[in-house]
C-alpha atoms as a PDB file:
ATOM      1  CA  UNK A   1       0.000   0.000   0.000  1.00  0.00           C
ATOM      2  CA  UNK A   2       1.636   3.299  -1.348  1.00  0.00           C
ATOM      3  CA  UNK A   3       1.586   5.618   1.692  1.00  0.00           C
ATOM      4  CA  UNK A   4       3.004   8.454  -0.979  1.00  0.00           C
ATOM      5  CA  UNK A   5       0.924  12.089   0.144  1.00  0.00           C
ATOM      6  CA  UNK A   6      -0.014  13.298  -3.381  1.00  0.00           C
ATOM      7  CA  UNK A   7      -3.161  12.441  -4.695  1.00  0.00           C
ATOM      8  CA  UNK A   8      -3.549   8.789  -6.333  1.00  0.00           C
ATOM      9  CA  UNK A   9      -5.905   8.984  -8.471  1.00  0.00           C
ATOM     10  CA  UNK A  10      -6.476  12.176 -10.839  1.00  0.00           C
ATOM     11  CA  UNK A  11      -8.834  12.283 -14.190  1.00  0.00           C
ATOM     12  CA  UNK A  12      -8.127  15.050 -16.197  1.00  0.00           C
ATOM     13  CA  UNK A  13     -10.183  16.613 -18.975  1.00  0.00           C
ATOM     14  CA  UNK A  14     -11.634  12.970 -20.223  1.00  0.00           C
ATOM     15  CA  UNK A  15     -13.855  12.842 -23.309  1.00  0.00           C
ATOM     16  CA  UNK A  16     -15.039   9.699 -24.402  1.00  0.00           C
ATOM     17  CA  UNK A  17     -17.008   9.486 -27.443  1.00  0.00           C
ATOM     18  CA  UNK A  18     -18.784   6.733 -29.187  1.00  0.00           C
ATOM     19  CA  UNK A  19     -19.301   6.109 -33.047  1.00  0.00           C
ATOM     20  CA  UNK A  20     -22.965   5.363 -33.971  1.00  0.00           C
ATOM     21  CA  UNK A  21     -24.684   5.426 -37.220  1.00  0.00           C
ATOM     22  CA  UNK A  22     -26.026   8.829 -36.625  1.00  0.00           C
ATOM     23  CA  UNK A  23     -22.563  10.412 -35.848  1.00  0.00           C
ATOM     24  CA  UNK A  24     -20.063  10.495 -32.845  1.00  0.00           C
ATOM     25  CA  UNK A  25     -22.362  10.033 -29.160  1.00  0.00           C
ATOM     26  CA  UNK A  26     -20.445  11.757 -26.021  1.00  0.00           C
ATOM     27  CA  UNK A  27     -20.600   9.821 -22.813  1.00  0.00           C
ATOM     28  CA  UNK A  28     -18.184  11.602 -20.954  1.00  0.00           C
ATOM     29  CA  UNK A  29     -17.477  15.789 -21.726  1.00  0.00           C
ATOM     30  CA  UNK A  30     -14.644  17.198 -20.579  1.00  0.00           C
ATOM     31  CA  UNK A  31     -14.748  15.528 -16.720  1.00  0.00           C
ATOM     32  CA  UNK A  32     -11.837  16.046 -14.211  1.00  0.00           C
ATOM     33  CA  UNK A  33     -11.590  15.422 -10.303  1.00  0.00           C
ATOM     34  CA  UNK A  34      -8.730  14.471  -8.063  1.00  0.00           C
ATOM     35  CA  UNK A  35      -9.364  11.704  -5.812  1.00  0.00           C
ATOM     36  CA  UNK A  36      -6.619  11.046  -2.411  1.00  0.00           C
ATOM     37  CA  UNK A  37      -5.456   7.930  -1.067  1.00  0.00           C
ATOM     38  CA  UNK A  38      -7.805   7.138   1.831  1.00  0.00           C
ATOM     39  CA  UNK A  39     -10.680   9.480   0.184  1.00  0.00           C
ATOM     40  CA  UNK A  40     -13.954   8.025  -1.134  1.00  0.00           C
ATOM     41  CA  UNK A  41     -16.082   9.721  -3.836  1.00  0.00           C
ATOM     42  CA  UNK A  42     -19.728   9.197  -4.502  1.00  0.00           C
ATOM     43  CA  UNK A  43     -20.223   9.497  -8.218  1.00  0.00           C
ATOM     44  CA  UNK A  44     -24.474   9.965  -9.229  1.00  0.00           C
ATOM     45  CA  UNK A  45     -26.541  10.934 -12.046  1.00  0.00           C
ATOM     46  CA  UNK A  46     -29.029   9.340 -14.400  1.00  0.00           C
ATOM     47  CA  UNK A  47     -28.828   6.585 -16.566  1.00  0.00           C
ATOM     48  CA  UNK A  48     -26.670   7.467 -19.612  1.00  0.00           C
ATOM     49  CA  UNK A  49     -24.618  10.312 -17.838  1.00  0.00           C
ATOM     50  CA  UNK A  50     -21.252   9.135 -18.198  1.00  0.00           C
ATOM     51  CA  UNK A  51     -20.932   7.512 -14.683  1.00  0.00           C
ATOM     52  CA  UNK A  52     -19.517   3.972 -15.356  1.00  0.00           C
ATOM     53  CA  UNK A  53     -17.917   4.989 -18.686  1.00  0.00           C
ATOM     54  CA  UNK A  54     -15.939   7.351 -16.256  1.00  0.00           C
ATOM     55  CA  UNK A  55     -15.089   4.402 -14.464  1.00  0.00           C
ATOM     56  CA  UNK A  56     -14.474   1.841 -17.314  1.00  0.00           C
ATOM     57  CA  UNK A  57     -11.802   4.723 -18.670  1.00  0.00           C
ATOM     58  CA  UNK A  58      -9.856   4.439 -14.962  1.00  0.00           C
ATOM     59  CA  UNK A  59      -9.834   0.533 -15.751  1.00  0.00           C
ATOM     60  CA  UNK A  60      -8.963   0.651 -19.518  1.00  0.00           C
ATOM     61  CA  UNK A  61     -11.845  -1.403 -19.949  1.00  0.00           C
ATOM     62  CA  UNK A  62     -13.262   0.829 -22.634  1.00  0.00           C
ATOM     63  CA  UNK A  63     -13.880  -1.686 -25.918  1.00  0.00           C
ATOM     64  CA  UNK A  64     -10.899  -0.817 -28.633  1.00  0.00           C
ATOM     65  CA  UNK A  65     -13.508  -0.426 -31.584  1.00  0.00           C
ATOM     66  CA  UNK A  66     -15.736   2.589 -32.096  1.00  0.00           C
ATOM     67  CA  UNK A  67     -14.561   4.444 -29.396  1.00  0.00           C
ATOM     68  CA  UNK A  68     -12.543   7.705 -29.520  1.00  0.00           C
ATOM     69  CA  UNK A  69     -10.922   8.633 -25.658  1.00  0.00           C
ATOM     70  CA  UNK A  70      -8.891  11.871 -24.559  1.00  0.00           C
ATOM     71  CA  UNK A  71      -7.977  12.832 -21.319  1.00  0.00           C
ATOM     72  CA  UNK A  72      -5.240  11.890 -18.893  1.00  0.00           C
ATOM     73  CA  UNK A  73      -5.906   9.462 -15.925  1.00  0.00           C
ATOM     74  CA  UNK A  74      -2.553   9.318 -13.542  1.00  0.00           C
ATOM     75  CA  UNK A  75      -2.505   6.961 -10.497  1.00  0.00           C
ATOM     76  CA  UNK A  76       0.628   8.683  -8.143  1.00  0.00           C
ATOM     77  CA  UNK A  77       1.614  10.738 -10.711  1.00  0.00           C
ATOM     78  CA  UNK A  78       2.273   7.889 -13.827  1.00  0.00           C
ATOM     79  CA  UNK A  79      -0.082   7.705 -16.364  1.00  0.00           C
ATOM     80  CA  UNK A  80      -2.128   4.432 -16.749  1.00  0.00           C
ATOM     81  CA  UNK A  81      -1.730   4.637 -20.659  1.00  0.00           C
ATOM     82  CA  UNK A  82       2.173   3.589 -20.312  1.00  0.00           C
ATOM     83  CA  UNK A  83       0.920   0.874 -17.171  1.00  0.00           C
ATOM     84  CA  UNK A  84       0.693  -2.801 -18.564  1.00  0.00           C
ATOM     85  CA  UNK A  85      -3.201  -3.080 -18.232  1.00  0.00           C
ATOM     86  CA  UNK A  86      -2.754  -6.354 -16.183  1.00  0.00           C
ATOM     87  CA  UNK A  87      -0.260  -4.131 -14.178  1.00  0.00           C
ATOM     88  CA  UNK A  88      -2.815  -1.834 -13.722  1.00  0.00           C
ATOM     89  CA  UNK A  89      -6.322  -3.685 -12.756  1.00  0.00           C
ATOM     90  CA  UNK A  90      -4.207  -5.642 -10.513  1.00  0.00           C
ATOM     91  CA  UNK A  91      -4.440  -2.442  -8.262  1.00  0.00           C
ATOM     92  CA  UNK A  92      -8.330  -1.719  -8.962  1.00  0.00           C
ATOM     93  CA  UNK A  93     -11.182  -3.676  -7.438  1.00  0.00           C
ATOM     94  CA  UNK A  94     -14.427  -3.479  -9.266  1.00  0.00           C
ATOM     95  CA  UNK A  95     -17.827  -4.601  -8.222  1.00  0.00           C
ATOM     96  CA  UNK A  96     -20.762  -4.294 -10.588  1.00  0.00           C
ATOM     97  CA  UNK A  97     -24.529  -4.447 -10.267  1.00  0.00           C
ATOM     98  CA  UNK A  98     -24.646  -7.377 -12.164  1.00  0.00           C
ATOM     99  CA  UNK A  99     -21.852  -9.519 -10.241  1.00  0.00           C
ATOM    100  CA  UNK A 100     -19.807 -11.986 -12.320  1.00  0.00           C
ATOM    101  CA  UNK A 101     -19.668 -15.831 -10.827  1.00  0.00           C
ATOM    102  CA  UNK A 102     -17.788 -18.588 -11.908  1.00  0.00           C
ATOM    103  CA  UNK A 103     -18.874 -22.520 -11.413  1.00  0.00           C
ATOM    104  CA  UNK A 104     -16.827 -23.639  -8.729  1.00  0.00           C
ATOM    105  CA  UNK A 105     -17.504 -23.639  -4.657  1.00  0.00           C
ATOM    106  CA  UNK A 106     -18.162 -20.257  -3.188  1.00  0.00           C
ATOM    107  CA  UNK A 107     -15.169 -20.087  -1.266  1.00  0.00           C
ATOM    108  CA  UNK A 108     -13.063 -20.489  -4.545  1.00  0.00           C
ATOM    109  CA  UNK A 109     -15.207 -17.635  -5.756  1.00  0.00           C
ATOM    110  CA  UNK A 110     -14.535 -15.101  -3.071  1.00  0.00           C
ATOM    111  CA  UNK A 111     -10.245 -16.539  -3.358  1.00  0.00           C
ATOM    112  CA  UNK A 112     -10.220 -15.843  -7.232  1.00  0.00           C
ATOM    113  CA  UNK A 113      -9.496 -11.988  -6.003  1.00  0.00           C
ATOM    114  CA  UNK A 114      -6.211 -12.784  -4.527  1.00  0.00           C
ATOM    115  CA  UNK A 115      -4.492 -16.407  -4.920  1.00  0.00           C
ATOM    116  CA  UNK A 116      -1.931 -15.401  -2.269  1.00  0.00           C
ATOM    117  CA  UNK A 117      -5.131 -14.704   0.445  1.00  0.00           C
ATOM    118  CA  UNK A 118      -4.799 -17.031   3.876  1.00  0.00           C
ATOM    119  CA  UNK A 119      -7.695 -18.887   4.449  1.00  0.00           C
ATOM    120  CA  UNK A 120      -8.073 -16.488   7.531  1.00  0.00           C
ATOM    121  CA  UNK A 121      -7.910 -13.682   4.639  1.00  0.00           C
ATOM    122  CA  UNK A 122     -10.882 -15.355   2.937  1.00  0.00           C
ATOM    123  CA  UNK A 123     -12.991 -15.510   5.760  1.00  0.00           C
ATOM    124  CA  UNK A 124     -12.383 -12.086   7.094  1.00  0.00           C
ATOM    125  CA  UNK A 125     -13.572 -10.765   3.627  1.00  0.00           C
ATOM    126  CA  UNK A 126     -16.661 -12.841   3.500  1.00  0.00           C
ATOM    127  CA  UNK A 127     -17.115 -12.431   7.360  1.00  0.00           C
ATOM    128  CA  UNK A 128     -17.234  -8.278   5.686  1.00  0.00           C
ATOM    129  CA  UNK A 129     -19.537  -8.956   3.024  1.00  0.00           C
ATOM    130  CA  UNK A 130     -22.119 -10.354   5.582  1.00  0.00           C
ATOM    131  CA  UNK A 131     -22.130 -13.800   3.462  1.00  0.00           C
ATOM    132  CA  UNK A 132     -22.586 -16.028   6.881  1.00  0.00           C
ATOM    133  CA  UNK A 133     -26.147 -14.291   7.276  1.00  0.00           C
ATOM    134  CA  UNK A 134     -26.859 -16.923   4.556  1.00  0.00           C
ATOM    135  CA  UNK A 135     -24.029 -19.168   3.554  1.00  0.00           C
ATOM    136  CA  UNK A 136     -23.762 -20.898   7.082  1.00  0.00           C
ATOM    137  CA  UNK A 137     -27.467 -21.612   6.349  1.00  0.00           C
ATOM    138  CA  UNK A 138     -26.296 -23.796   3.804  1.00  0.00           C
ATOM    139  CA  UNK A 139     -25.427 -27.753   3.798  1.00  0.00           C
ATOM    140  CA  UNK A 140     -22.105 -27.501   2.439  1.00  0.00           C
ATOM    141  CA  UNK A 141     -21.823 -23.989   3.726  1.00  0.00           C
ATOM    142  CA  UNK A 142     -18.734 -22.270   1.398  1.00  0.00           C
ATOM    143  CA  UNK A 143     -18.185 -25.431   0.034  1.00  0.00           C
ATOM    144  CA  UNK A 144     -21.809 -24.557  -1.734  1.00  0.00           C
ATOM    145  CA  UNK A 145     -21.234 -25.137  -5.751  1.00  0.00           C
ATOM    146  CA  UNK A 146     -22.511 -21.809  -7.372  1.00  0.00           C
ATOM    147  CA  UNK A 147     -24.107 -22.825 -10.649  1.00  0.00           C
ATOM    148  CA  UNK A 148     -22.645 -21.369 -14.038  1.00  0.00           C
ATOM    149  CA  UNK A 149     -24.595 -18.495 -13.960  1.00  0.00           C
ATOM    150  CA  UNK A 150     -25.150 -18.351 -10.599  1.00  0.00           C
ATOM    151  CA  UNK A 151     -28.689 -18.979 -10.308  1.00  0.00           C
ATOM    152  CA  UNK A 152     -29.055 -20.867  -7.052  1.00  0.00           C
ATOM    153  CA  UNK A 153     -28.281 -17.892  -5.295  1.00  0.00           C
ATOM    154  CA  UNK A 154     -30.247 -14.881  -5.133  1.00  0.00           C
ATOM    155  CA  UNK A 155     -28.954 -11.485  -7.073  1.00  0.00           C
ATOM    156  CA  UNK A 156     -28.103  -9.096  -3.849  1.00  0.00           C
ATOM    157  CA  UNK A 157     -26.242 -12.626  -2.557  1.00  0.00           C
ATOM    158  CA  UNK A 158     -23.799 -12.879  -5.335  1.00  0.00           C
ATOM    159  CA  UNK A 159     -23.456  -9.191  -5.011  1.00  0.00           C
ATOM    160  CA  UNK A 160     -21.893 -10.080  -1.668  1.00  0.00           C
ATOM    161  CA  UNK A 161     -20.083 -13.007  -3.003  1.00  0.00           C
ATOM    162  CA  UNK A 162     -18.457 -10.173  -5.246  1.00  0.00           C
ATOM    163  CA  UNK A 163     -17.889  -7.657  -3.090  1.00  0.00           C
ATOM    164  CA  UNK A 164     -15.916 -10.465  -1.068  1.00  0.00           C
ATOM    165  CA  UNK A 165     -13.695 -11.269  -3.554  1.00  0.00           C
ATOM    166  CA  UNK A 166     -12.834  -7.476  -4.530  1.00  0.00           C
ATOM    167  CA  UNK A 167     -12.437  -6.733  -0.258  1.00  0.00           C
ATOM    168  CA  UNK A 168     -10.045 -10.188  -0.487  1.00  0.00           C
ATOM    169  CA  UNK A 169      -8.010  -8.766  -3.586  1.00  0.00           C
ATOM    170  CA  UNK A 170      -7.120  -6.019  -0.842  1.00  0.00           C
ATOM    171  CA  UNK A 171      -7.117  -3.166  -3.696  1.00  0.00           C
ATOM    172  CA  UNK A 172      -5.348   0.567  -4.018  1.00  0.00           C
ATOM    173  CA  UNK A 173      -8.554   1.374  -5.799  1.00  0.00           C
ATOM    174  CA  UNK A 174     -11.778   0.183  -5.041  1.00  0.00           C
ATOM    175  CA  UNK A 175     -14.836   1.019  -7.614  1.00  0.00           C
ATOM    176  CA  UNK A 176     -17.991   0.277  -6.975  1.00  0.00           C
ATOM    177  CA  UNK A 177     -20.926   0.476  -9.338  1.00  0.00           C
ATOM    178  CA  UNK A 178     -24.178   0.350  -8.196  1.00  0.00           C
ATOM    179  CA  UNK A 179     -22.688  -2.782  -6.192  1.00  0.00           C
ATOM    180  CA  UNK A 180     -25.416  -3.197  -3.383  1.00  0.00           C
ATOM    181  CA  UNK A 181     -28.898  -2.044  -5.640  1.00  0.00           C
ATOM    182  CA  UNK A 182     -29.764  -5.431  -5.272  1.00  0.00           C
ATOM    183  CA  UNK A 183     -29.610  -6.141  -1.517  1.00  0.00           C
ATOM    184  CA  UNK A 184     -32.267  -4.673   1.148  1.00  0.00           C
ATOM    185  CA  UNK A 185     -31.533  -1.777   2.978  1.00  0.00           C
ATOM    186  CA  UNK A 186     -31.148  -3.992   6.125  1.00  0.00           C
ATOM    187  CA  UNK A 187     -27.902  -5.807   4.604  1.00  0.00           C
ATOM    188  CA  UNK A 188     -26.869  -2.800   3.013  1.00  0.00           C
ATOM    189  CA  UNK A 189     -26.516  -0.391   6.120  1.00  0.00           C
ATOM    190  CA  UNK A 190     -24.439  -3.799   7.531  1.00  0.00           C
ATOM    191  CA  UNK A 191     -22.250  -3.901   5.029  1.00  0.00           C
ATOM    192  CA  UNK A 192     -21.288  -0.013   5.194  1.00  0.00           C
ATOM    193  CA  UNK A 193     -20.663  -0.697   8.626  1.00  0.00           C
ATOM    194  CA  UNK A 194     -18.395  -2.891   8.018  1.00  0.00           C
ATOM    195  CA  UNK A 195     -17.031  -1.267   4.755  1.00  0.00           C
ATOM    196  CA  UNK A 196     -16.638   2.321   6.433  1.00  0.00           C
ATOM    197  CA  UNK A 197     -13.162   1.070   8.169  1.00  0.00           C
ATOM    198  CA  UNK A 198     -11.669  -0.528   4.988  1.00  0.00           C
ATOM    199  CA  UNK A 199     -12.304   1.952   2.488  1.00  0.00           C
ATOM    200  CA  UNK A 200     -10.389   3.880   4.434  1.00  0.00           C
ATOM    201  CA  UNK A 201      -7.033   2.655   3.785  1.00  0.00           C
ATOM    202  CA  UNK A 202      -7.564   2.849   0.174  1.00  0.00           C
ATOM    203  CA  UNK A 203      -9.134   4.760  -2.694  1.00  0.00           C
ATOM    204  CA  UNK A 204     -13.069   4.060  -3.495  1.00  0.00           C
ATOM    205  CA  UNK A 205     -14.897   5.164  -6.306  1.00  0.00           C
ATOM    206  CA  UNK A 206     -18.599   4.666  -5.499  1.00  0.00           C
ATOM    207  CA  UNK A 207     -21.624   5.166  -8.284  1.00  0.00           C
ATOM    208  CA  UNK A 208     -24.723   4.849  -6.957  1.00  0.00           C
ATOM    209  CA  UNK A 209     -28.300   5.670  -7.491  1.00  0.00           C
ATOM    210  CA  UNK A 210     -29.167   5.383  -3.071  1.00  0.00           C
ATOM    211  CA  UNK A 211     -28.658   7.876  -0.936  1.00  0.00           C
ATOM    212  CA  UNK A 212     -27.709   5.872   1.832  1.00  0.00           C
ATOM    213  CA  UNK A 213     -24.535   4.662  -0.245  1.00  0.00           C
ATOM    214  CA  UNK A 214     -23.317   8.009  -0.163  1.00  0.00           C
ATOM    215  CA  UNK A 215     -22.898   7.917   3.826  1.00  0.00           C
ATOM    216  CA  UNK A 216     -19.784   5.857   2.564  1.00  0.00           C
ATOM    217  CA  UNK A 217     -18.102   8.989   0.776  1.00  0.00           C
ATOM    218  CA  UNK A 218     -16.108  12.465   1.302  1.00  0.00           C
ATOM    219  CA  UNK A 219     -17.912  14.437  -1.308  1.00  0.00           C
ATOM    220  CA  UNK A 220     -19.946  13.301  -4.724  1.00  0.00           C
ATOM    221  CA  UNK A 221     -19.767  14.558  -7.820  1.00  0.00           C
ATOM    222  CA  UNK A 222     -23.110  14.968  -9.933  1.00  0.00           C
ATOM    223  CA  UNK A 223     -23.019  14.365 -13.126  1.00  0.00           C
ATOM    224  CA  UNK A 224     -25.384  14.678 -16.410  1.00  0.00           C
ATOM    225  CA  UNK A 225     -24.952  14.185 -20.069  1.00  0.00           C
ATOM    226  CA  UNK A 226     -21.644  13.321 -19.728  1.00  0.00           C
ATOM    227  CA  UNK A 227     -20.786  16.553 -18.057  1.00  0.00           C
ATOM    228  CA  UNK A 228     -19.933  16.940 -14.355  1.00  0.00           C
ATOM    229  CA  UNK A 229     -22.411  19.418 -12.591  1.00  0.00           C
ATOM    230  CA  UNK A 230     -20.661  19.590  -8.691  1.00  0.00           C
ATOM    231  CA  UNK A 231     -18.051  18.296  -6.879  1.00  0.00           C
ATOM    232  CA  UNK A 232     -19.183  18.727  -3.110  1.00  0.00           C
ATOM    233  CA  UNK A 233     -19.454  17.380   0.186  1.00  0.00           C
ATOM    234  CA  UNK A 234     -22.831  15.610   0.152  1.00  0.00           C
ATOM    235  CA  UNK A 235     -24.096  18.602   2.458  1.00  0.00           C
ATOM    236  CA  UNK A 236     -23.289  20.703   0.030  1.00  0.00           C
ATOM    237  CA  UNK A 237     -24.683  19.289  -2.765  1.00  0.00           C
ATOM    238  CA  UNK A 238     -28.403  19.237  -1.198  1.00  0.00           C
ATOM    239  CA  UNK A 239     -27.878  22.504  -0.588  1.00  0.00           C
ATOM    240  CA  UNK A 240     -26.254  24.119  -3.593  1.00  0.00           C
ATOM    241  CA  UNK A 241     -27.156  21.446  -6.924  1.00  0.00           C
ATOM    242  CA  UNK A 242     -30.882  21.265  -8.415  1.00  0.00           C
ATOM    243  CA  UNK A 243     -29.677  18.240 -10.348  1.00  0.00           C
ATOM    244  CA  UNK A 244     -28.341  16.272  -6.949  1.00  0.00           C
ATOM    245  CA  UNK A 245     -31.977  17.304  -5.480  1.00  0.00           C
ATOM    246  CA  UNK A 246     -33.580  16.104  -8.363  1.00  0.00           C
ATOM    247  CA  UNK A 247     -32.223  12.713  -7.880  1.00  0.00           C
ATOM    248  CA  UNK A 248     -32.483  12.279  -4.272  1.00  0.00           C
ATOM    249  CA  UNK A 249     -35.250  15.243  -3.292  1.00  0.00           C
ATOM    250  CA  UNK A 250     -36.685  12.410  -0.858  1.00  0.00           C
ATOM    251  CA  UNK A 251     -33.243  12.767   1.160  1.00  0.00           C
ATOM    252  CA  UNK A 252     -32.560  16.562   0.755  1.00  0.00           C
END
């Protein structure tokens, strides 16, 4: 873990653009933010406004066809263009609404983030994740086959089985994208609990349509068409951003 002062993670002036038959489609305008080591940043908007594409452009996950990118990302000051991509991920953690599960035991599952992880390592990060409320439950408890899509378990539980395996990989960056929509607000408000420590000794990148996600972060940025709105504490943002109230006027 770099304990290095300077911001790690900085976006500057991105523009991502998209070929389509009707012309070039911007899903990210001109966006830049500086993120610190130990600082968490709630990203929101609605669907469309360049929230995960932000995201996918950290990761280099952006598709190689079709796709037009400027911008500078640097993590510590290098920029991830001259990183081997493998080089890079390897320090990002990413945990999507629709979580990714491979056929083997549950346990091998949550240890695909880090082959190096202790057993104790493992269980700590599923003991985070809250997966005993329902694994112990279970005959063969994290010995439990997961199916090849993962359909004998419920959508908000491989969520969790995700969200172990990303708190396992023990990450520099942590992203999370929309990665509890699909668990109740019961399990949720657990897992922050037990999130709000760890994210704390890293970088975490958190997009999110729930307010209550955004007890998790320093400030959020708002973000529409592409363009970024704010960048405010989350106080701030009730008070000073239409668009933020728009989206969560329940809350503000």
């Amino acid at each position: 873990m770099s304990t290095r002062k300077e911001p790690v993670l900085i976006v500057e002036n991105l523009v991502t653009q998209f070929a389509t038959p009707n012309g070039p489609l911007t899903a990210v305008d001109n966006v830049s933010f500086t993120l610190a080591q130990g600082r968490s940043l709630g990203v929101v908007g609605e669907s469309g406004s360049g929230k995960s594409v932000t995201a996918r452009s950290i990761m280099r996950l952006l598709p190689k066809t079709n796709v037009v990118s400027h911008g500078t990302v640097l993590i510590d000051g290098i920029d991830i263009k001259t990183l081997n991509p493998k080089k890079l991920r390897r320090q990002i953690a990413w945990v999507t609404q629709d979580s990714v599960l491979f056929r083997g035991t549950v346990w091998e599952n949550i240890a695909y983030g880090n082959r190096d992880a202790s057993d104790a390592d493992i269980y700590d990060a599923a003991q985070m994740a809250r997966l005993g409320d329902f694994v112990d439950k279970l005959e063969l408890g994290y010995q439990t086959v997961v199916d090849d899509d993962g359909s004998n378990f419920s959508a908000g539980q491989r969520q969790r089985i995700a969200l172990a395996r990303a708190i396992v990989a023990d990450p520099r960056i942590l992203i999370l994208d929309e990665a509890t929509s699909q668990m109740d607000g019961q399990v949720e408000s657990l897992i922050h609990g037990e999130l709000e420590s760890f994210i704390r000794e890293r970088t975490t990148f958190i997009i999110t349509h729930r307010a209550s996600s955004l007890e998790l972060v320093d400030r959020v940025i708002v973000m529409h068409l592409g363009r970024l709105l704010s960048d405010a504490s989350v106080a701030d943002s009730i008070q000073d951003s239409r668009q933020f109230r728009h989206l969560f006027g329940k809350v503000a």
